[in-house]
C-alpha atoms as a PDB file:
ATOM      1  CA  UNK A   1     -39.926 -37.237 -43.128  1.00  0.00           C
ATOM      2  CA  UNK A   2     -43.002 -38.672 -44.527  1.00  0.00           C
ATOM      3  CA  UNK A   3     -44.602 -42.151 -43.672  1.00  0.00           C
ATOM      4  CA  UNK A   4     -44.117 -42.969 -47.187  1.00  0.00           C
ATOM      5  CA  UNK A   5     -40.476 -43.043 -47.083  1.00  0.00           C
ATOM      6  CA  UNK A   6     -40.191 -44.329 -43.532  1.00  0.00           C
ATOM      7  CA  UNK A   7     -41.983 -47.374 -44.437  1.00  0.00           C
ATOM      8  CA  UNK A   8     -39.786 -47.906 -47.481  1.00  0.00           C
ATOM      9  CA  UNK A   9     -36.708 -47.430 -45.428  1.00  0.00           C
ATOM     10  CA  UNK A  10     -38.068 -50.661 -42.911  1.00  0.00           C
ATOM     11  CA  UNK A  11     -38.891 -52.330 -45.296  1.00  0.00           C
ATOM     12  CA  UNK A  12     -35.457 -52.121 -47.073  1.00  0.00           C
ATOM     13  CA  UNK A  13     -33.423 -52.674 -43.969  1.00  0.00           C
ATOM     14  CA  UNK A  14     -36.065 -55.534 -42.335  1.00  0.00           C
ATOM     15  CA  UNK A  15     -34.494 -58.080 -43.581  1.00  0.00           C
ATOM     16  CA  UNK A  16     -31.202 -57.316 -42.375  1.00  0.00           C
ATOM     17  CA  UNK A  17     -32.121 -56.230 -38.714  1.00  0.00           C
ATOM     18  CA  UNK A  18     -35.407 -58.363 -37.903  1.00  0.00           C
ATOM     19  CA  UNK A  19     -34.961 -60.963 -35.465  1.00  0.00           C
ATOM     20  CA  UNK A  20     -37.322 -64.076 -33.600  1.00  0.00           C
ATOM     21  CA  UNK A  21     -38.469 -63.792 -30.360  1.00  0.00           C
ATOM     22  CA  UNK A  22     -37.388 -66.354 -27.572  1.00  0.00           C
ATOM     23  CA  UNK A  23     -38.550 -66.846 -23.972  1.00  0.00           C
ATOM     24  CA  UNK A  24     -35.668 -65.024 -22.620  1.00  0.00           C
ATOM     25  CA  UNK A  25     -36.265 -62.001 -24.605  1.00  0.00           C
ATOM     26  CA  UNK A  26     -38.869 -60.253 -26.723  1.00  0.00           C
ATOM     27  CA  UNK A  27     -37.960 -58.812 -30.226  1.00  0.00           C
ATOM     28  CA  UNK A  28     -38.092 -54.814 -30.643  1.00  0.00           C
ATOM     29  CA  UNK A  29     -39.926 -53.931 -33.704  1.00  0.00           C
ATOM     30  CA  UNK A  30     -38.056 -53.026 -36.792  1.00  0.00           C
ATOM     31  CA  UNK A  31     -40.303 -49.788 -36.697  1.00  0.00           C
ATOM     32  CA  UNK A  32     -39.083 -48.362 -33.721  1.00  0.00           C
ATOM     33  CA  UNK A  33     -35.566 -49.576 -34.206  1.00  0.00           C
ATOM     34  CA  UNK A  34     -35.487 -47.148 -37.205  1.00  0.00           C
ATOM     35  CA  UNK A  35     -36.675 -44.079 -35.915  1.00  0.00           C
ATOM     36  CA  UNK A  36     -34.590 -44.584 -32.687  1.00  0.00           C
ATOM     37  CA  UNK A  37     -31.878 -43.820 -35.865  1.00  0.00           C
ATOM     38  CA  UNK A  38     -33.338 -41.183 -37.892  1.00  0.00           C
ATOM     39  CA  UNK A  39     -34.317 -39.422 -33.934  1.00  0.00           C
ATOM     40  CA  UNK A  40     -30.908 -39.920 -33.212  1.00  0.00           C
ATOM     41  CA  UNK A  41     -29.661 -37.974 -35.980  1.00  0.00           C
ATOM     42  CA  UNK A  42     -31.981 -35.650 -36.336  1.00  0.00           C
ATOM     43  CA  UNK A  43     -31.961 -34.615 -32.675  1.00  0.00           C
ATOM     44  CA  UNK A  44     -28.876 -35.690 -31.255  1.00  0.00           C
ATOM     45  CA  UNK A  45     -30.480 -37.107 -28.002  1.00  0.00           C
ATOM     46  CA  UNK A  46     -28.795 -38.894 -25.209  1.00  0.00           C
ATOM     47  CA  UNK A  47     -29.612 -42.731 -23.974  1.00  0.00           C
ATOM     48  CA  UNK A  48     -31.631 -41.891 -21.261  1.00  0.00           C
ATOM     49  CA  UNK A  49     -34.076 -39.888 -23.693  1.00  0.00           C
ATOM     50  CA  UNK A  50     -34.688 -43.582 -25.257  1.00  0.00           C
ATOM     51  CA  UNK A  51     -36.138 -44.959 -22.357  1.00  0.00           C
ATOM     52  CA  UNK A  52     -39.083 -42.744 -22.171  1.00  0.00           C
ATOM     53  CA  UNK A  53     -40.054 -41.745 -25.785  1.00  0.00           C
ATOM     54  CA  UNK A  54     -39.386 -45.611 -27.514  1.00  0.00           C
ATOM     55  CA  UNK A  55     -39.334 -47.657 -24.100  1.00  0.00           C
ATOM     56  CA  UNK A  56     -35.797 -49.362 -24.610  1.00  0.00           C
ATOM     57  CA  UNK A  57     -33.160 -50.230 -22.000  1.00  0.00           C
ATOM     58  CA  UNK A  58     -29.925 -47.868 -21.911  1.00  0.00           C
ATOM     59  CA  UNK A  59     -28.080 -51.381 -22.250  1.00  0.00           C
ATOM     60  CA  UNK A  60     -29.803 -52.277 -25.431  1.00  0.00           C
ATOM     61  CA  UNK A  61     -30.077 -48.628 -27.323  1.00  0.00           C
ATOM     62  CA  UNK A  62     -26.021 -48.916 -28.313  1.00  0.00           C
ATOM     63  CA  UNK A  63     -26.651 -52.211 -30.121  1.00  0.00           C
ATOM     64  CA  UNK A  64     -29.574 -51.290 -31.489  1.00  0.00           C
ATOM     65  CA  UNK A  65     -28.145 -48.092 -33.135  1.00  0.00           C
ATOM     66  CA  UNK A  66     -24.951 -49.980 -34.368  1.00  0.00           C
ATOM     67  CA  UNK A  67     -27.054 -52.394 -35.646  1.00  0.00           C
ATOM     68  CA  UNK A  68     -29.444 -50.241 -37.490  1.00  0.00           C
ATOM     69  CA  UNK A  69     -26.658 -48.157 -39.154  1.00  0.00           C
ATOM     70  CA  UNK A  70     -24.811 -51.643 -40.076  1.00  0.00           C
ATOM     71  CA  UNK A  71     -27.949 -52.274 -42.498  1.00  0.00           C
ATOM     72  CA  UNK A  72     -28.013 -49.155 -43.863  1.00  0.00           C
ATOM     73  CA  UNK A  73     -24.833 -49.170 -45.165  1.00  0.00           C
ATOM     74  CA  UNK A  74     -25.413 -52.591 -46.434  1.00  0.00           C
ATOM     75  CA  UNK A  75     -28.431 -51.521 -48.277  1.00  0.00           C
ATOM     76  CA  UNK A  76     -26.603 -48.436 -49.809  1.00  0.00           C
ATOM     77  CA  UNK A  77     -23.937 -50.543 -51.080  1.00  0.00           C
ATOM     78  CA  UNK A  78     -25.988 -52.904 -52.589  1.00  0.00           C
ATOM     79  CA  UNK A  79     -27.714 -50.289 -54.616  1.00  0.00           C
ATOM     80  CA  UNK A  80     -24.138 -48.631 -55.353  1.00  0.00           C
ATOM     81  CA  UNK A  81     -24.796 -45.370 -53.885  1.00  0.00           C
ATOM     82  CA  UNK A  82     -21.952 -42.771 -53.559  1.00  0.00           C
ATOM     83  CA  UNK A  83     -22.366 -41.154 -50.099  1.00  0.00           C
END
């Protein structure tokens, strides 16, 4: 995949997946939450693979994968796509 369409692809699904940062917790960046995705489904990894390559908890990856995929589909059916 090239950095091209990456960046299009957060910056499509940012608004739908970008959150504020509070004491209790610090955001993850809308860059890695996306290619936690596309390295999910291009490799098929476990959780525990997440912790060393992107540095996110085993507890968080889940939500952060549903969440990710949630947009997606939101942004293809806004621009009608048949998939």
């Amino acid at each position: 995949m090239s950095k091209v369409i990456f960046i299009k692809i957060c910056n499509h699904v940012k608004p739908f997946i970008s959150k504020h940062e509070t004491k209790y917790r610090k955001i993850i960046n809308v860059y890695i939450k996306v290619s936690c995705v596309i390295y999910k489904l291009a490799h098929g990894a476990n959780i525990l693979t997440y912790n060393d390559f992107f540095l996110i908890g085993r507890s968080i990856i889940t939500f952060v994968l549903q969440e990710v995929v949630m947009a997606i589909n939101v942004v293809l059916n806004t621009y009608n796509v048949v998939y």
